[in-house]
Protein backbone atom coordinates (compact mmCIF):
# COMPACT_ATOMS: atom_id res chain seq x y z
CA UNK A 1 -23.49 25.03 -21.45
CA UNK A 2 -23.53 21.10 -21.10
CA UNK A 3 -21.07 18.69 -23.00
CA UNK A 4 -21.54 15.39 -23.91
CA UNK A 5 -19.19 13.39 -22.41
CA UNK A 6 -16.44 11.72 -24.09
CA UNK A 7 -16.71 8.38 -22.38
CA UNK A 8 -20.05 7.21 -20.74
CA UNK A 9 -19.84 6.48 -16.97
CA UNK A 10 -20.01 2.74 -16.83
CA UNK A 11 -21.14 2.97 -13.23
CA UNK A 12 -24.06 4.99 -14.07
CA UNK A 13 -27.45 4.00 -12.17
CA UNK A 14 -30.63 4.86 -12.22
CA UNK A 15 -30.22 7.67 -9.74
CA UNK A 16 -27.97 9.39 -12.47
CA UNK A 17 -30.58 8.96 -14.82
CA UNK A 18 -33.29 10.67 -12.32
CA UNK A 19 -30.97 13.21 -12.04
CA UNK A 20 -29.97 14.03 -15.39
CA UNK A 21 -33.79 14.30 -16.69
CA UNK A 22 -34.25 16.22 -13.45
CA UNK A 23 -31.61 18.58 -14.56
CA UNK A 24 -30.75 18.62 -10.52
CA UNK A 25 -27.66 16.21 -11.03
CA UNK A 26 -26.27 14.83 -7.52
CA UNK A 27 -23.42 16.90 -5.93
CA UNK A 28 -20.23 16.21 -8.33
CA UNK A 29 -18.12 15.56 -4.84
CA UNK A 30 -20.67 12.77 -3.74
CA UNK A 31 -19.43 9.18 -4.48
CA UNK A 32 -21.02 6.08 -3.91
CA UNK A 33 -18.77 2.99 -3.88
CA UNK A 34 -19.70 1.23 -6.54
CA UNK A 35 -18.06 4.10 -8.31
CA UNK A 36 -14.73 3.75 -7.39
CA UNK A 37 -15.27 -0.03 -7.31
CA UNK A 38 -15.93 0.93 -11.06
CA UNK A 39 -12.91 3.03 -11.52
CA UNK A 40 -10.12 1.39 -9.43
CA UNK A 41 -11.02 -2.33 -8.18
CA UNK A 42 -12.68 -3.75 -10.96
CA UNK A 43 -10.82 -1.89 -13.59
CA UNK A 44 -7.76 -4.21 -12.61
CA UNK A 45 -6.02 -1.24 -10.84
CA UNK A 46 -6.49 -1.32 -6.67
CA UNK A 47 -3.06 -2.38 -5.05
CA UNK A 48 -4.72 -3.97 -1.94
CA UNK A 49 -3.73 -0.98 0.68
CA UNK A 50 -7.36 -1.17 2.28
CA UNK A 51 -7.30 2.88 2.40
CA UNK A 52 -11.27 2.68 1.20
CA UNK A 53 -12.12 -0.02 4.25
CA UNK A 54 -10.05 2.44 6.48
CA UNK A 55 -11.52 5.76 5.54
CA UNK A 56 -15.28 4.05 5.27
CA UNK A 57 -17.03 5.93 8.63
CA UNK A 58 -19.96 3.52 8.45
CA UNK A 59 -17.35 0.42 8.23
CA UNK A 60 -19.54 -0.75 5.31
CA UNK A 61 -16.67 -1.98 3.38
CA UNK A 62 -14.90 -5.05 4.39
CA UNK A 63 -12.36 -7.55 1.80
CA UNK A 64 -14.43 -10.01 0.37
CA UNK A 65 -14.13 -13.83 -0.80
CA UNK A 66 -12.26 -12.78 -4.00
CA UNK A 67 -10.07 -10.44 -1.88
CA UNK A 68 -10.68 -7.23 -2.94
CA UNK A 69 -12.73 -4.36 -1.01
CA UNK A 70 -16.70 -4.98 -1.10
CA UNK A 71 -19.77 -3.70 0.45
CA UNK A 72 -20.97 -5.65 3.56
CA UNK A 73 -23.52 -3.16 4.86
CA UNK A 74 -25.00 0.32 3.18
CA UNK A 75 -22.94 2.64 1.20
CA UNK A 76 -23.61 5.90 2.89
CA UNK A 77 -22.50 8.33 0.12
CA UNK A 78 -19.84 9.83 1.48
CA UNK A 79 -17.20 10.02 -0.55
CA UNK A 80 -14.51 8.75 1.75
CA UNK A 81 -13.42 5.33 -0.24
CA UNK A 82 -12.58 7.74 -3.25
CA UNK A 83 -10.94 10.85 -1.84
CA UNK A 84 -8.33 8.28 0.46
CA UNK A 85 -7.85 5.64 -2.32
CA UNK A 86 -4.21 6.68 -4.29
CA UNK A 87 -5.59 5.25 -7.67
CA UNK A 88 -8.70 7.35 -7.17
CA UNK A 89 -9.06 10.34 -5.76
CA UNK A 90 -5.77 11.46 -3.75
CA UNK A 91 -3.27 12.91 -5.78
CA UNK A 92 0.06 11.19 -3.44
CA UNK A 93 2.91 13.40 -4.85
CA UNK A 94 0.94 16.66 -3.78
CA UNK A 95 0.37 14.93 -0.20
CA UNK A 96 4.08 13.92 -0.68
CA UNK A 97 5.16 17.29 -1.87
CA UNK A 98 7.67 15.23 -4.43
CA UNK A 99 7.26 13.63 -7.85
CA UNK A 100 9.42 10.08 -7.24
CA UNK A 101 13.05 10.60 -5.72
CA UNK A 102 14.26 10.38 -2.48
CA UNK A 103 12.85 12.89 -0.98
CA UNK A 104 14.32 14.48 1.99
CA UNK A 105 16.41 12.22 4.73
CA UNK A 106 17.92 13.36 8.26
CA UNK A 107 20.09 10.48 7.78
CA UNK A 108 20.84 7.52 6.01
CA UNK A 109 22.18 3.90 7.41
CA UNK A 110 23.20 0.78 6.35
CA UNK A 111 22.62 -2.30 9.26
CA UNK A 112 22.04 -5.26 10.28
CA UNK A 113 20.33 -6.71 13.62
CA UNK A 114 23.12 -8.07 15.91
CA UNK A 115 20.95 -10.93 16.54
CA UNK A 116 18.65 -11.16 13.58
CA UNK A 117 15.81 -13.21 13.81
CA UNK A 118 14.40 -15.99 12.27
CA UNK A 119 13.18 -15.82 8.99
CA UNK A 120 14.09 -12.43 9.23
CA UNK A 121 15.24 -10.75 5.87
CA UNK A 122 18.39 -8.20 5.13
CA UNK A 123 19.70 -8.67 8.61
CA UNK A 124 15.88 -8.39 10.49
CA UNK A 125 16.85 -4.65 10.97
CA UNK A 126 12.53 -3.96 10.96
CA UNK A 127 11.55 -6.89 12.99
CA UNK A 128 14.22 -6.03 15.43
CA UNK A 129 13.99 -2.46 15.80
CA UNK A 130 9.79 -3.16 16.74
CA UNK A 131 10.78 -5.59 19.00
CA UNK A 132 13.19 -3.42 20.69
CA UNK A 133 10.41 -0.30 20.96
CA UNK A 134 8.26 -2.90 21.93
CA UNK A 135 10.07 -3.90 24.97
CA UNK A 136 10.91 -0.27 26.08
CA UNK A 137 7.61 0.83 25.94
CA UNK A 138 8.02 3.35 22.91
CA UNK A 139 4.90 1.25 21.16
CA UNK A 140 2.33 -0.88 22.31
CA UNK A 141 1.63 -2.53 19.17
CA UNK A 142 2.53 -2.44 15.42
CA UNK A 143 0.45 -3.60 12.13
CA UNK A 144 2.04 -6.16 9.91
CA UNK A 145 1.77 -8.67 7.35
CA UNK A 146 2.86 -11.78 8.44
CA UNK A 147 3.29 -14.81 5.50
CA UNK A 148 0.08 -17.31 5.21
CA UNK A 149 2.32 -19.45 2.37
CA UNK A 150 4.76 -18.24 0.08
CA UNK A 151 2.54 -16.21 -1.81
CA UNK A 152 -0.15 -14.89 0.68
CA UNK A 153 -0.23 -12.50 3.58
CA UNK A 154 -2.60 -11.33 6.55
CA UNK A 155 -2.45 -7.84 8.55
CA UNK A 156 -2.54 -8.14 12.05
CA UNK A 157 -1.46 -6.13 14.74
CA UNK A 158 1.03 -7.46 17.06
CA UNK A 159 1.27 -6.76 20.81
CA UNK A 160 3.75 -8.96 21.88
CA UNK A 161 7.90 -9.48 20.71
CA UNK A 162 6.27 -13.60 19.75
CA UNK A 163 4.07 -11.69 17.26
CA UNK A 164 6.40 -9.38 16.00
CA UNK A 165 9.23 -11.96 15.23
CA UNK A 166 6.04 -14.01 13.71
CA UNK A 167 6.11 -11.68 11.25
CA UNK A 168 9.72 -11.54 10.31
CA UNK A 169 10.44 -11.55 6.57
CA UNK A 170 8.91 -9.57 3.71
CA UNK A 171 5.45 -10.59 1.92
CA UNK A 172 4.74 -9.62 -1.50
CA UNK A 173 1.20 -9.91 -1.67
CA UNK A 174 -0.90 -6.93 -0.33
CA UNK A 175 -3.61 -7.87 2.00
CA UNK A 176 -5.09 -4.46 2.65
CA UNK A 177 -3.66 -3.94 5.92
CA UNK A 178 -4.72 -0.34 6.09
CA UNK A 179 -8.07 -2.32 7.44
CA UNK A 180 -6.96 -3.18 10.82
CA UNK A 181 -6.97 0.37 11.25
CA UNK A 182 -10.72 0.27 11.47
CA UNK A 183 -10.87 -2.94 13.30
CA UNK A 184 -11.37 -3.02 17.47
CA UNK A 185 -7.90 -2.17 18.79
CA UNK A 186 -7.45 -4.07 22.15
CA UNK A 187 -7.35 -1.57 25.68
CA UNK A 188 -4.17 -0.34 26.96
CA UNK A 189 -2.65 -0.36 23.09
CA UNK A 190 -2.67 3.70 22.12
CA UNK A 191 0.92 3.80 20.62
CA UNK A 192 1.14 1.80 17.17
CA UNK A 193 3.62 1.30 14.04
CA UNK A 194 2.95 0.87 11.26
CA UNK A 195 5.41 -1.23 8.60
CA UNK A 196 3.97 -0.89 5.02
CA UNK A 197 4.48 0.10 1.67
CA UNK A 198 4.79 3.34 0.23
CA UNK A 199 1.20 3.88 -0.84
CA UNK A 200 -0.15 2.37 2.30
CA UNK A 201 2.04 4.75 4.23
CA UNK A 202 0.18 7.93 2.22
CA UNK A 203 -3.15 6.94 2.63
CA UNK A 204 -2.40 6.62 6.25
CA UNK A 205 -1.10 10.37 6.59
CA UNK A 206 -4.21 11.53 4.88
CA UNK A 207 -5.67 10.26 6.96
CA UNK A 208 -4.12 11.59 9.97
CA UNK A 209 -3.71 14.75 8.12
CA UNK A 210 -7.32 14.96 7.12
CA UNK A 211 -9.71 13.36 10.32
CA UNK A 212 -13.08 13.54 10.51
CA UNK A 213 -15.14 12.97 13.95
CA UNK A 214 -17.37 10.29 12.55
CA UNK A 215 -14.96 8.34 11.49
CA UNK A 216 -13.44 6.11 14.38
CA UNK A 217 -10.07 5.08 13.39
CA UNK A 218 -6.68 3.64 14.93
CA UNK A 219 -4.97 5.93 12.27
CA UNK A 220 -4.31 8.86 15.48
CA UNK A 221 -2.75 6.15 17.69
CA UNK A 222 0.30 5.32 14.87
CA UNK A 223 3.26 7.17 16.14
CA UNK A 224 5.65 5.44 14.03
CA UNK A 225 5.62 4.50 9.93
CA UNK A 226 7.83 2.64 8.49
CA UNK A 227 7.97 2.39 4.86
CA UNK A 228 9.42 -0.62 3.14
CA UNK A 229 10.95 0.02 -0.15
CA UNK A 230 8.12 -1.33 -2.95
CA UNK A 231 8.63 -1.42 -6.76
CA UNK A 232 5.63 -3.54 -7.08
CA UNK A 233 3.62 -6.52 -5.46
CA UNK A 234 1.86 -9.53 -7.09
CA UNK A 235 -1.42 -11.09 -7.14
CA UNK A 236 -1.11 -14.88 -5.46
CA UNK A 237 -2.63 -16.69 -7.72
CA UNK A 238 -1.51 -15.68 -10.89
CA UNK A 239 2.29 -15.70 -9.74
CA UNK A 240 1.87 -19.00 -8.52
CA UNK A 241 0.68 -19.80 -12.04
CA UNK A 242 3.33 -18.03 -14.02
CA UNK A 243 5.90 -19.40 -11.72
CA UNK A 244 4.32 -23.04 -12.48
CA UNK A 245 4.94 -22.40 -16.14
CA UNK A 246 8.00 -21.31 -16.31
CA UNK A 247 9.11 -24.47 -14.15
CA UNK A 248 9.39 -23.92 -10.93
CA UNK A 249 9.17 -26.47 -8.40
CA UNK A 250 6.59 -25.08 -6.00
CA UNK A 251 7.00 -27.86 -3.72
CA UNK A 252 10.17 -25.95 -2.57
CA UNK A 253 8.99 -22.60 -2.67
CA UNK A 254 8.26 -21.32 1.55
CA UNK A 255 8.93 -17.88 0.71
CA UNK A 256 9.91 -15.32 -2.14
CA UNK A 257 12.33 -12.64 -2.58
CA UNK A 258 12.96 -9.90 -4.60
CA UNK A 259 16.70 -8.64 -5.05
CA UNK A 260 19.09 -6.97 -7.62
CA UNK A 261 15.83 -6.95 -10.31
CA UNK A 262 15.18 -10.62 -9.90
CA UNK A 263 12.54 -12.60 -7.94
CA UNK A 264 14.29 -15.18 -5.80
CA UNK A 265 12.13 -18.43 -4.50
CA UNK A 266 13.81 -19.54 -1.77
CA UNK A 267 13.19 -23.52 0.52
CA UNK A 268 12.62 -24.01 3.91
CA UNK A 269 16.77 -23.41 4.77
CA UNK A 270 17.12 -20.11 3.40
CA UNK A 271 18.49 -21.71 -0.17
CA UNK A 272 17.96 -20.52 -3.58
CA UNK A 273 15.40 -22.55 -5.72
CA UNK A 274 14.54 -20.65 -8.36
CA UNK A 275 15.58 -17.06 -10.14
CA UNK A 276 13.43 -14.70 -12.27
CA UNK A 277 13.85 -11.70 -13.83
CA UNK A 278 11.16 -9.57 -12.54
CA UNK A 279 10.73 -7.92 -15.31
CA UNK A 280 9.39 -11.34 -16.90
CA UNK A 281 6.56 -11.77 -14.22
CA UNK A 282 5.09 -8.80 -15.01
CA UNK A 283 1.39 -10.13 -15.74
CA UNK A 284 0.77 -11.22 -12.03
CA UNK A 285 2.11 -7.83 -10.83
CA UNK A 286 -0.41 -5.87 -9.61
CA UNK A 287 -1.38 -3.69 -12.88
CA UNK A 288 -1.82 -0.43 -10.15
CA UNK A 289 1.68 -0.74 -8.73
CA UNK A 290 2.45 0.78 -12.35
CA UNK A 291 1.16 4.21 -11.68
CA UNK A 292 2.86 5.05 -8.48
CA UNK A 293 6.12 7.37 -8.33
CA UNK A 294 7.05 6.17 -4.69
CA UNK A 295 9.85 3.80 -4.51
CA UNK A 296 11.55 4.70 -1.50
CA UNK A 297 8.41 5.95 1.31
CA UNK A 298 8.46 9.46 0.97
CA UNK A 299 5.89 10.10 3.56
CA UNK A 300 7.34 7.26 6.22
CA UNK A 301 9.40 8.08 9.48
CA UNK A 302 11.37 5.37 8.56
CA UNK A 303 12.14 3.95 4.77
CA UNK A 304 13.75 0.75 5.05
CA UNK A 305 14.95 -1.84 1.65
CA UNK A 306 18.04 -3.93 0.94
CA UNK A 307 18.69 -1.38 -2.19
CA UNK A 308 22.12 0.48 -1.49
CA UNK A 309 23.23 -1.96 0.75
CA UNK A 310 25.20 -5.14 0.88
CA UNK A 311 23.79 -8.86 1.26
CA UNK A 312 22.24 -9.20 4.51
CA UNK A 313 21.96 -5.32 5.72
CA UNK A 314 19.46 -3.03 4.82
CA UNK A 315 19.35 0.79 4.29
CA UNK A 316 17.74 2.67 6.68
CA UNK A 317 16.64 6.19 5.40
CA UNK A 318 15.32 8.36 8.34
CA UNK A 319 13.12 10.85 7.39
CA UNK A 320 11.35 12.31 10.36
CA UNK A 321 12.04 13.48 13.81
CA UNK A 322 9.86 10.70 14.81
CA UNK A 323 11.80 8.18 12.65
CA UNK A 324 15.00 9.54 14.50
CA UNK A 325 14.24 9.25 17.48
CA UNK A 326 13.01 5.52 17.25
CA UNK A 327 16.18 4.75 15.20
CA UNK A 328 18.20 6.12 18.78
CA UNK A 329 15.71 4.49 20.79
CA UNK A 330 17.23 0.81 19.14
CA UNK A 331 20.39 1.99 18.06
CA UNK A 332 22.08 -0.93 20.46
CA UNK A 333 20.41 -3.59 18.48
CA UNK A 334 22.40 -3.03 15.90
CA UNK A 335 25.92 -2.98 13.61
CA UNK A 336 24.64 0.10 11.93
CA UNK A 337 27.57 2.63 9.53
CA UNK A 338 26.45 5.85 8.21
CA UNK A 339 25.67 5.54 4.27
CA UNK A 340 26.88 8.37 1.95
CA UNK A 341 26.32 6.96 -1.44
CA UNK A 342 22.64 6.32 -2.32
CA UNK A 343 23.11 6.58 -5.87
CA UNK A 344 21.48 2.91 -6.32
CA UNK A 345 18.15 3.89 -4.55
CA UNK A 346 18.19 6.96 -6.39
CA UNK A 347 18.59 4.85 -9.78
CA UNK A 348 15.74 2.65 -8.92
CA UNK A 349 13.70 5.63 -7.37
CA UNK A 350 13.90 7.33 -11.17
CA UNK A 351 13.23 4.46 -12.88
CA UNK A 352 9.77 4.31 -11.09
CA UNK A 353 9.10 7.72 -11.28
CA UNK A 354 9.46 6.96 -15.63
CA UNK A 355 7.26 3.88 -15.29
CA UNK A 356 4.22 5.82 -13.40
CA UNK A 357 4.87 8.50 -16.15
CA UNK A 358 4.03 6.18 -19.10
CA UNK A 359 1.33 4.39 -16.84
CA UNK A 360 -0.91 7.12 -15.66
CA UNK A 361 -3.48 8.48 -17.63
CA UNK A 362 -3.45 11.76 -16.04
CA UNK A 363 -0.52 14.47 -15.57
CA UNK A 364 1.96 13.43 -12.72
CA UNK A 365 1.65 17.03 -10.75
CA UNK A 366 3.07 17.45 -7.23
CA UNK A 367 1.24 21.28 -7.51
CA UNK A 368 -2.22 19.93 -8.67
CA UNK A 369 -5.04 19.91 -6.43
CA UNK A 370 -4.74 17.71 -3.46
CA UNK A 371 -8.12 15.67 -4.42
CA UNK A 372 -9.15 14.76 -7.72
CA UNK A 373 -12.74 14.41 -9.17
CA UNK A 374 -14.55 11.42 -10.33
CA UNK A 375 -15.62 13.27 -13.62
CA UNK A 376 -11.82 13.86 -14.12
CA UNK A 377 -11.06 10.85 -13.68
CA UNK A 378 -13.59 9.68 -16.06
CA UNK A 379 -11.88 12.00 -18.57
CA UNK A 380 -8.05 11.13 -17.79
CA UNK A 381 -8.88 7.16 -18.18
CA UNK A 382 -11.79 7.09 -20.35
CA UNK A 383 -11.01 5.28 -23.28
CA UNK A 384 -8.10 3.68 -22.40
CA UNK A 385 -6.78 0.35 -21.18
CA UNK A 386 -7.24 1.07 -17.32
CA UNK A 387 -10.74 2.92 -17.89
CA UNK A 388 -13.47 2.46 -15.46
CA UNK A 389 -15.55 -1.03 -15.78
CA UNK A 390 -19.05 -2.10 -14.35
CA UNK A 391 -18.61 -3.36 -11.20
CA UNK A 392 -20.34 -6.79 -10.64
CA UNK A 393 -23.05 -7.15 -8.57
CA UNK A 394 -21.51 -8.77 -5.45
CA UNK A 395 -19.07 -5.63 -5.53
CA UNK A 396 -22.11 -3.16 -4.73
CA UNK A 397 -25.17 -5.19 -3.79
CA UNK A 398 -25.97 -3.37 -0.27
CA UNK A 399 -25.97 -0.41 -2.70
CA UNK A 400 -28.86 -1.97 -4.82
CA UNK A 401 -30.90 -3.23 -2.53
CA UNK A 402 -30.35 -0.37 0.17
CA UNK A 403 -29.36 3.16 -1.18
């Protein structure tokens, strides 16, 4: 018996039509793009990991002039962009196995680089430890966001110590660098890191959890992930703006920071220019960042933040054998002490866990099925502030004129 559906499917098409008067509807696991285009980009909730451009087989999907994910050839169908996108259809804490937390941890550090470099933020413990496994041969490359401005980023993947200290310091704008995983990866590179956030560092162990032979990824080649420790990240533009309004001199501003709950602007000599609450910048945070229960990279080797740790060190959690034996591998670059009271990550790690509580429309359920559907998803968010939109026809036009 058929039900009428509580909220109609904005990125309906003709082909839905055809195949509800048909009464021989399309397979209920078959998604086009413009579908989760409908549900996640254009409904103001994509966080900018590039998961869909990384899972795509056909590499139809590429970041377009407004900077989100867009058709540039034929949408095949497949599904992919859906079932490896963590607003859409991969349910992280099941892939995680934990609702928010800490999650599990072989050890736990607090260090600094002996020789940190340039630019290089909480005592450059990432940039030096890649530089190190670079050197010895551990890696022969590693993916990162290097700053544009002080509000902009761009993946790339680094394959020499120049690049990886070009990278030094932490960007808070996501530029899907889950994409370069689909990109070309130069000969004689098969051992990668990978330094992202928590969500990006999910969608890249589904991806290595779940393969599939037409799709020709770099995702088998990372041997090490490093999560960074993410509350949120903001959209460029509008941060500039808010900043601009709340008087900010943005002359000043080379690059941003975010510590103790504020967001610090800092000048070209390291100095304080301007202080924010977070928590009063909200509107150019990225509205997805909301629903996610990961604070501290529950699915990295390596979780790595300046939460639990004094000025100028970071805490190192290491979660993985992987992650342990990298942190040895390096352990020379470093003033490193053990760290037996994470009671501040854990704070921070709740408080997110609360905040994707309110913010998701469906049940937060580390037992629920791995992948979720787009007609559930239709039902969870129907109706309400983050529901699905049309996506506009830019977003999807290979699909109009080709599927």
């Amino acid at each position: 018996m058929s039900t009428v559906p509580v909220f109609v499917d904005p990125a309906a098409d003709v082909r839905d039509a055809v195949a509800s008067r048909s009464e021989v509807p399309e397979l209920p696991d078959k998604i086009w793009f413009h579908k989760t285009a409908s549900a996640v980009i254009d409904a103001d909730r994509c966080v900018g990991c590039g998961g869909c451009i990384a899972a795509c087989p056909s590499r139809s999907l590429s970041v377009g002039t407004d900077g989100h994910p867009t058709l540039v050839r034929m949408c095949t169908g497949c599904s992919a962009c859906w079932d490896y996108c963590p607003l859409a259809g991969l349910r992280v804490e099941r892939l995680n196995g934990a609702v928010g937390g800490l999650g599990e941890a072989l050890e736990a550090w607090s260090a600094r680089a002996l020789a940190p470099p340039q630019d290089a933020q909480d005592g450059g413990v990432v940039t030096s430890l890649l530089a190190v496994l670079l050197e010895a041969g551990h890696i022969d490359g590693a993916i990162l966001t290097r700053r544009t401005g002080p509000f902009h980023g761009e993946p790339f993947l680094a394959t020499t110590t120049e690049e990886i200290l070009e990278a030094a310091g932490s960007v808070y704008h996501q530029g899907h660098p889950l994409a370069v995983l689909n990109r070309e990866i130069p000969p004689g590179v098969g051992r990668i890191a990978f330094v992202g956030t928590p969500c990006q560092i999910s969608v890249l162990r589904a991806l290595q959890r779940f393969p599939w032979r037409y799709r020709n990824t770099a995702a088998h080649a990372v041997v090490l992930a490093v999560g960074l420790f993410c509350t949120r990240s903001f959209e460029p533009a509008e941060l500039l703006r808010a900043l601009a309004a709340k008087g900010a001199d943005l002359s000043r501003v080379v690059k941003l920071d975010v510590r103790g709950g504020d967001l610090v602007a800092r000048d070209a000599k390291g100095d304080e220019s301007y202080r924010v609450p977070v928590a009063t910048v909200r509107g150019p945070s990225l509205h997805g960042c909301d629903e996610c229960a990961d604070f501290a990279g529950l699915a990295a080797d390596l979780a790595v933040g300046n939460v639990g740790s004094d000025p100028g060190r970071s805490t190192v959690l290491v979660r993985t054998e992987a992650g342990a034996g990298a942190w040895a591998a390096a352990a020379g670059a470093f003033d490193a002490a053990r760290l037996d009271d994470l009671a501040p990550v854990a704070r921070i790690a709740a408080r997110n866990r609360r905040l994707a509580e309110r913010s998701l429309q469906r049940a937060l359920d580390p037992d629920g099925t791995l992948w979720i559907g787009y007609e559930e998803h239709l039902e969870a968010y129907g109706g309400t502030d983050r529901a699905p939109v049309k996506a506009p026809p830019h977003r999807s036009h290979h699909y109009e004129v080709s599927c």
